[in-house]
N, C-alpha and C. Protein backbone atom coordinates (compact mmCIF):
# COMPACT_ATOMS: atom_id res chain seq x y z
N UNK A 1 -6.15 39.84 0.08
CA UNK A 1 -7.14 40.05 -0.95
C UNK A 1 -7.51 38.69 -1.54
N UNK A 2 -8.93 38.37 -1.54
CA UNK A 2 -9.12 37.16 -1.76
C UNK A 2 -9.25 36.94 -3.31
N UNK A 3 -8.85 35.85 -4.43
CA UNK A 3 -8.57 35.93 -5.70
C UNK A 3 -9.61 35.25 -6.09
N UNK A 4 -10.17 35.57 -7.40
CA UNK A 4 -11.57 34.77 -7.92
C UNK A 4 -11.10 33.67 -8.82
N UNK A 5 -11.57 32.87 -8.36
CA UNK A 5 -10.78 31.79 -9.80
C UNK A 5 -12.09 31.22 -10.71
N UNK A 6 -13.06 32.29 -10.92
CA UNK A 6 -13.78 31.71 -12.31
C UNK A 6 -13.05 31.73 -13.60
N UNK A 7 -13.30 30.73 -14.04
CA UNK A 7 -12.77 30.11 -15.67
C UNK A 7 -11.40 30.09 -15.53
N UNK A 8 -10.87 29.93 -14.31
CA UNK A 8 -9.16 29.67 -14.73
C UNK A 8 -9.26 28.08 -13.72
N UNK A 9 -8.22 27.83 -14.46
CA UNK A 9 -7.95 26.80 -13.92
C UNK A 9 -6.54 26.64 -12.59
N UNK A 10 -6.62 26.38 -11.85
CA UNK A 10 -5.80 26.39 -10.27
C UNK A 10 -4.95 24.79 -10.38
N UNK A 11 -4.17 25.02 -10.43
CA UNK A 11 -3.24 23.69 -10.49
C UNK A 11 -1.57 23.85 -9.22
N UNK A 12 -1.29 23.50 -8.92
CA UNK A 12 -0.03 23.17 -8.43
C UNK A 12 0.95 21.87 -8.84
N UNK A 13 2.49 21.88 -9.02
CA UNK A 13 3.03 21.16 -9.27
C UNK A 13 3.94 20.66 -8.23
N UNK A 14 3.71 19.41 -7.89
CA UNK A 14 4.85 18.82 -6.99
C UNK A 14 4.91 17.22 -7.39
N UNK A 15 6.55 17.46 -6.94
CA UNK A 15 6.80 15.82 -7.73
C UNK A 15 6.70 14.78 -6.13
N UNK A 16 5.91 13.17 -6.95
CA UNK A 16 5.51 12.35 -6.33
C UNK A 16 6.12 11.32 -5.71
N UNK A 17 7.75 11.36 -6.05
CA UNK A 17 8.65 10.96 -5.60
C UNK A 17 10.20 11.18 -6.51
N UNK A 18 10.94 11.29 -6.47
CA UNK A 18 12.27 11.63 -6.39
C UNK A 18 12.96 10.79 -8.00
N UNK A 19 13.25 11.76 -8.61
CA UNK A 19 14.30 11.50 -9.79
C UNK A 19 14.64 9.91 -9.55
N UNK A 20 14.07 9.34 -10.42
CA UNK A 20 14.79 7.66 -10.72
C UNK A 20 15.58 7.27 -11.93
N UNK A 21 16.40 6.27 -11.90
CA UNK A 21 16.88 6.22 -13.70
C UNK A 21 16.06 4.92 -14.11
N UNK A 22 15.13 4.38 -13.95
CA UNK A 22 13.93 3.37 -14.40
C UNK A 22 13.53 4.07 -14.93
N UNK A 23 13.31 3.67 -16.15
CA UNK A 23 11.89 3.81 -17.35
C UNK A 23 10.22 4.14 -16.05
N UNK A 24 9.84 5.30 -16.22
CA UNK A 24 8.80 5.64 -15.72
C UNK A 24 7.59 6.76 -16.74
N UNK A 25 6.80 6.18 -16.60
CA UNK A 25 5.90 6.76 -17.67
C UNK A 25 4.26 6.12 -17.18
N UNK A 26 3.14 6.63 -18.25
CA UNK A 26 2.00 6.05 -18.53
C UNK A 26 1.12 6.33 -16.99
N UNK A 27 1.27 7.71 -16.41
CA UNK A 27 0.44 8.31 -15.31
C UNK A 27 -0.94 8.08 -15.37
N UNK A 28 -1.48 7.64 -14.13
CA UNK A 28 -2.72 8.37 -14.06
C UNK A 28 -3.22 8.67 -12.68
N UNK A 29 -4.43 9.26 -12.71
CA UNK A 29 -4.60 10.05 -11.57
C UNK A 29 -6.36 10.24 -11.01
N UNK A 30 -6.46 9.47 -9.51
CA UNK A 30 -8.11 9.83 -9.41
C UNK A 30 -7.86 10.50 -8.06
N UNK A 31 -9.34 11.16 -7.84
CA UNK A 31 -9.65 11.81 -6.51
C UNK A 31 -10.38 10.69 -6.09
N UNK A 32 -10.30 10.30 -4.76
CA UNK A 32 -11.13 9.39 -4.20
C UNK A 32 -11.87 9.93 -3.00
N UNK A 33 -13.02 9.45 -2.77
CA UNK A 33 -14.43 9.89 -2.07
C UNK A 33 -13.93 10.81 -0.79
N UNK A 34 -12.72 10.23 -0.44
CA UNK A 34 -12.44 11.55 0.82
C UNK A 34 -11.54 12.63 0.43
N UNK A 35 -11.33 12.89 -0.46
CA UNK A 35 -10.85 13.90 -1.09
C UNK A 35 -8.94 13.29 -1.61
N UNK A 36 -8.52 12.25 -1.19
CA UNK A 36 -7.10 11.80 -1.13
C UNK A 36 -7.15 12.00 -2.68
N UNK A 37 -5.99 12.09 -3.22
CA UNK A 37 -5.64 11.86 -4.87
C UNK A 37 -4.86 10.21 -4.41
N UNK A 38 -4.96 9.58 -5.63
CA UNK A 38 -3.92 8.27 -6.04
C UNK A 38 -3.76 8.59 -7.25
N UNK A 39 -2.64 7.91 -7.21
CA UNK A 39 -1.80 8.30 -8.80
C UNK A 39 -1.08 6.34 -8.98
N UNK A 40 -1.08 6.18 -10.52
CA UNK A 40 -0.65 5.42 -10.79
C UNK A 40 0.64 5.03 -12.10
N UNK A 41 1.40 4.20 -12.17
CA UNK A 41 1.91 4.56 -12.93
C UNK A 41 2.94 3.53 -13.36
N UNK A 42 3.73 3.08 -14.67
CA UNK A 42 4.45 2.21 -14.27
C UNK A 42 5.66 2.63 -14.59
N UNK A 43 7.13 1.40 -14.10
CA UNK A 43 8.26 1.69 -13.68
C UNK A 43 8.89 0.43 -14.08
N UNK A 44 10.19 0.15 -14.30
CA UNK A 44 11.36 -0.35 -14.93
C UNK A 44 12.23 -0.13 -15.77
N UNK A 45 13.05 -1.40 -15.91
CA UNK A 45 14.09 -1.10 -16.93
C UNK A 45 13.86 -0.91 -18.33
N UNK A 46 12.51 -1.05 -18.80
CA UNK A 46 12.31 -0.98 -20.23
C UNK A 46 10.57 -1.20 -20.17
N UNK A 47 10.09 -0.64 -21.30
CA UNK A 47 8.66 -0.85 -21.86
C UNK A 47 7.86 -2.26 -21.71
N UNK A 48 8.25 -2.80 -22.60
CA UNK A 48 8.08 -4.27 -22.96
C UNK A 48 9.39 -5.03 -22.80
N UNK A 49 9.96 -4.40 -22.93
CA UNK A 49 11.52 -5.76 -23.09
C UNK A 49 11.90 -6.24 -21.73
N UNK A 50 11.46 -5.56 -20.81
CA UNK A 50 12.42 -5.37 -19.00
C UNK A 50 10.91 -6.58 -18.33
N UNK A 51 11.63 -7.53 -17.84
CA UNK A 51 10.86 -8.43 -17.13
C UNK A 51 10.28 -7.60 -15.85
N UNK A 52 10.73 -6.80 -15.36
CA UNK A 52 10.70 -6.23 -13.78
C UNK A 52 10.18 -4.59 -13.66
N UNK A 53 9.06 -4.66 -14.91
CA UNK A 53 8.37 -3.26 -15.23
C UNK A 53 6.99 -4.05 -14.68
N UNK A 54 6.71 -2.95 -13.07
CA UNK A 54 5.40 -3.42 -12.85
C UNK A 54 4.37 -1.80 -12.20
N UNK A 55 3.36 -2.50 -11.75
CA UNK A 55 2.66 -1.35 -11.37
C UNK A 55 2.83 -0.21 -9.96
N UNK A 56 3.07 0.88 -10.02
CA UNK A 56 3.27 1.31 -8.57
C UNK A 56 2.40 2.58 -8.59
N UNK A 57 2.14 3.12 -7.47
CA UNK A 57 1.58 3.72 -6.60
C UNK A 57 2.00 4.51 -5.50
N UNK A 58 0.94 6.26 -5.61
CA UNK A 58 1.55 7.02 -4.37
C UNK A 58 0.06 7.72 -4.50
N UNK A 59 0.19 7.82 -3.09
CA UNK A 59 -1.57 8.40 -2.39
C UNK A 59 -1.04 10.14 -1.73
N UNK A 60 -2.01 10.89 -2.10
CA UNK A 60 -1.48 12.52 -1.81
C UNK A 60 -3.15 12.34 -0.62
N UNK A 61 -2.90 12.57 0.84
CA UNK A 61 -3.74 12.81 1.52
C UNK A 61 -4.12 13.84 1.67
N UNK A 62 -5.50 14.32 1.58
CA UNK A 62 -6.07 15.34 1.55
C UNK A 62 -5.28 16.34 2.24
N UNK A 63 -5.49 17.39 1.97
CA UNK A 63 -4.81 18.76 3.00
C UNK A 63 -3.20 18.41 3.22
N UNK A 64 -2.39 17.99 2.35
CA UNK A 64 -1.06 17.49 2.93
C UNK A 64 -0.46 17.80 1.45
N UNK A 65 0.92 17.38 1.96
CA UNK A 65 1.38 18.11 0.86
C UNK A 65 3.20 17.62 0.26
N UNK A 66 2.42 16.31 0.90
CA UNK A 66 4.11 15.28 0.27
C UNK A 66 3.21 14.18 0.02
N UNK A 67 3.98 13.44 -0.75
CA UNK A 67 2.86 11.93 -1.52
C UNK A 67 3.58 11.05 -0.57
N UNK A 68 2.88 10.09 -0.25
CA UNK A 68 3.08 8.40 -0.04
C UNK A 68 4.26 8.05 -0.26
N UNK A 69 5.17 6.95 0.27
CA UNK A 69 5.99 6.23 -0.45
C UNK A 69 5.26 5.61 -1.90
N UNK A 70 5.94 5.19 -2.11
CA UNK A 70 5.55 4.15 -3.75
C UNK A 70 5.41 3.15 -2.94
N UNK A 71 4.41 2.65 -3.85
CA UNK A 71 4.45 1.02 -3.30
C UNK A 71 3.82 0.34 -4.67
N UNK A 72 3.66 -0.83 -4.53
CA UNK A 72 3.45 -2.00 -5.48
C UNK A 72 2.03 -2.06 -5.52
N UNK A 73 1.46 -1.39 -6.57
CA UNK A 73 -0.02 -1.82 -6.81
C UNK A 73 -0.57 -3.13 -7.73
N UNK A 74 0.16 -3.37 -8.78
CA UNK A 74 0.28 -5.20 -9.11
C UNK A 74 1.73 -4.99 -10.11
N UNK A 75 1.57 -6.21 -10.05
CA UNK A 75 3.05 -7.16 -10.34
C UNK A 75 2.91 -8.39 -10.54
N UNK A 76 2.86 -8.88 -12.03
CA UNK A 76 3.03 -10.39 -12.46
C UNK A 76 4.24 -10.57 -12.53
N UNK A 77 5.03 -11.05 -11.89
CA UNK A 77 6.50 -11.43 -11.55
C UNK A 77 6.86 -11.84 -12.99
N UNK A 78 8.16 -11.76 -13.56
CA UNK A 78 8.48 -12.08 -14.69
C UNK A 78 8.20 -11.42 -16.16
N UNK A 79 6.90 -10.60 -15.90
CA UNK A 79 6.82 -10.33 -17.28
C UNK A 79 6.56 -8.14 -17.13
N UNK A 80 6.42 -7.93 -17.97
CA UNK A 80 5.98 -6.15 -17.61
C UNK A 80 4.66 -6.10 -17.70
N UNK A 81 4.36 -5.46 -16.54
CA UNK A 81 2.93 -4.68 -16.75
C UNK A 81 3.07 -3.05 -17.13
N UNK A 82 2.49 -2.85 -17.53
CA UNK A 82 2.29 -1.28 -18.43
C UNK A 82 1.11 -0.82 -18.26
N UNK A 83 0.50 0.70 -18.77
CA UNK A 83 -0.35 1.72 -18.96
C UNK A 83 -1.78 1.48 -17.89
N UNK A 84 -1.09 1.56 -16.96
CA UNK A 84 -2.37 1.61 -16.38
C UNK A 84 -3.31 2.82 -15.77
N UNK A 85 -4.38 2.45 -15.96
CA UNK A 85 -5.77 3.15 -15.45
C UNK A 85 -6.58 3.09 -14.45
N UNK A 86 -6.55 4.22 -13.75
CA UNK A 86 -7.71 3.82 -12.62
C UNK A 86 -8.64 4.95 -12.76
N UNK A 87 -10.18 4.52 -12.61
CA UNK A 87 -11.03 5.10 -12.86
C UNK A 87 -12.19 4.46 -11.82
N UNK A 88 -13.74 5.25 -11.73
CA UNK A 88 -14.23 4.68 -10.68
C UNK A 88 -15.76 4.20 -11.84
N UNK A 89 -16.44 2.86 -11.27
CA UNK A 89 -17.37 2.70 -11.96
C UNK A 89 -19.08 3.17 -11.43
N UNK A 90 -20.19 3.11 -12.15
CA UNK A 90 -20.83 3.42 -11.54
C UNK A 90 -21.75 3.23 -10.35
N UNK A 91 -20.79 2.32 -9.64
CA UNK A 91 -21.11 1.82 -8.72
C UNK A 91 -20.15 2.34 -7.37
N UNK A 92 -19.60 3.34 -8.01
CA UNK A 92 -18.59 4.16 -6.71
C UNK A 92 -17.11 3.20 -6.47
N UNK A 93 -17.03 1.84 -7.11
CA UNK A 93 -15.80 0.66 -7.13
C UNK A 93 -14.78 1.71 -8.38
N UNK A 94 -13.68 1.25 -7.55
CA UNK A 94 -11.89 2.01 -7.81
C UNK A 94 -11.24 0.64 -8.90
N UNK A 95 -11.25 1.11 -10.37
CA UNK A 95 -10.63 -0.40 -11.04
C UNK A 95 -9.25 0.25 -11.74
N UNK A 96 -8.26 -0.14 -10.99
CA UNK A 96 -6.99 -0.66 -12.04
C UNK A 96 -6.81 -1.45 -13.01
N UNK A 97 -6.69 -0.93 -14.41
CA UNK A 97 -6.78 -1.74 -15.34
C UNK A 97 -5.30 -1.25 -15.85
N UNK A 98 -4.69 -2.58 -16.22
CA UNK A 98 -3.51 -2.21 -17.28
C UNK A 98 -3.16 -4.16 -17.81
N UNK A 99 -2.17 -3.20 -19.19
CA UNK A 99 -1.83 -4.50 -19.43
C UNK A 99 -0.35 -5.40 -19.30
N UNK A 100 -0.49 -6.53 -19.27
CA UNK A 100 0.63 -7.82 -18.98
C UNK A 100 1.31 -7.92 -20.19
N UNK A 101 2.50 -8.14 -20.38
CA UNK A 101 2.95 -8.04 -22.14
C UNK A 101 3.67 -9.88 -21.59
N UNK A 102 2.94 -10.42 -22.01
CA UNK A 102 3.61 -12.13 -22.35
C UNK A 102 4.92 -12.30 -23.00
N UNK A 103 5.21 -11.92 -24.34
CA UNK A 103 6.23 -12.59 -24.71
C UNK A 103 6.75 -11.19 -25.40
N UNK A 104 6.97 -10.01 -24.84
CA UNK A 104 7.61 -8.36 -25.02
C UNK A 104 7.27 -8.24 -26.55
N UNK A 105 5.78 -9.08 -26.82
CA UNK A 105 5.40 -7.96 -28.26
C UNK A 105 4.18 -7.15 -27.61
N UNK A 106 3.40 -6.72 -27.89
CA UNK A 106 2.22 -6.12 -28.26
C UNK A 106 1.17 -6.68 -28.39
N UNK A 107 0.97 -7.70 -29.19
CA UNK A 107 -0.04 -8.26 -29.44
C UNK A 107 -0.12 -9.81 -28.82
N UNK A 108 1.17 -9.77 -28.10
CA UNK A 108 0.68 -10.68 -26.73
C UNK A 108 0.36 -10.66 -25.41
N UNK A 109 -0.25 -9.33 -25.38
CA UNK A 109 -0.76 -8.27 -24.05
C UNK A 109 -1.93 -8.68 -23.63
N UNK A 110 -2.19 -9.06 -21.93
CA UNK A 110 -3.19 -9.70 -21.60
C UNK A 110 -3.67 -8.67 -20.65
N UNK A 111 -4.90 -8.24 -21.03
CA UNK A 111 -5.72 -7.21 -20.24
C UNK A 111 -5.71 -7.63 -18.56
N UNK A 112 -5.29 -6.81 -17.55
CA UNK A 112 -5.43 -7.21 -16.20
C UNK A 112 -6.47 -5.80 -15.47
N UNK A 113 -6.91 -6.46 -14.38
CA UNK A 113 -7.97 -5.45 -13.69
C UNK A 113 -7.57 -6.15 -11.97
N UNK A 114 -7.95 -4.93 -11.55
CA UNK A 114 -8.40 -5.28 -9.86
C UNK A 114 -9.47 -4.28 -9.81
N UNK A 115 -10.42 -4.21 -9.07
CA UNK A 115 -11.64 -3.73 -8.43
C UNK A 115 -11.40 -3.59 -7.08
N UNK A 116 -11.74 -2.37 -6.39
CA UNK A 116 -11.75 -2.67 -4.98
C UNK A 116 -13.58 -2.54 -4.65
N UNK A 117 -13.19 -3.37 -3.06
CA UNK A 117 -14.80 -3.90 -2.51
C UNK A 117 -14.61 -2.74 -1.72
């Protein structure tokens, strides 16, 4: 029996990789032009305080139904990167934006971006 899904919303939950004890937080999530999801997100020993909090990444391919390894989407060696965003502009370009914390305050956070061509 086929099910109508007007006005509800259809979701499934599956995790994107496996219980870690790193500080992991600050998700996000796009569909990209061939239907793949990417998800982003960051990871380490601490927020701001952990030198070795950087950006990572897992790609869900269309019609499939286990994510990507993780991998390293940026990383300024030495310092944490945090909260990042990917969103698409209106030009159909994929931008990761998050920020660099300089000296583990806040208000020494240096906006970073990549664009893809």
């Amino acid at each position: 029996m086929e099910q109508k899904m007007q006005n509800k919303i259809y979701y499934r939950s599956i995790p994107i990789f496996p219980y870690i004890k790193k500080h992991a937080h600050a998700s996000t999530i796009v569909e990209l032009s061939n239907g793949d999801l990417l998800s982003a997100w960051f990871q380490g020993s601490g927020e701001r305080q952990a030198d070795d909090v950087l950006i990572m990444g897992s790609r869900l391919r269309k019609g499939k139904s286990e994510w990507s390894k993780r991998f390293v989407m940026a990383d300024v060696p030495g310092f944490p990167d945090i909260n990042p965003v990917l969103f698409f502009d209106t030009q159909d370009r994929l931008w990761l934006v998050w920020y660099t914390v300089i000296a583990h305050q806040w208000d020494t956070s240096l906006l970073m971006y990549r664009i893809s061509k």
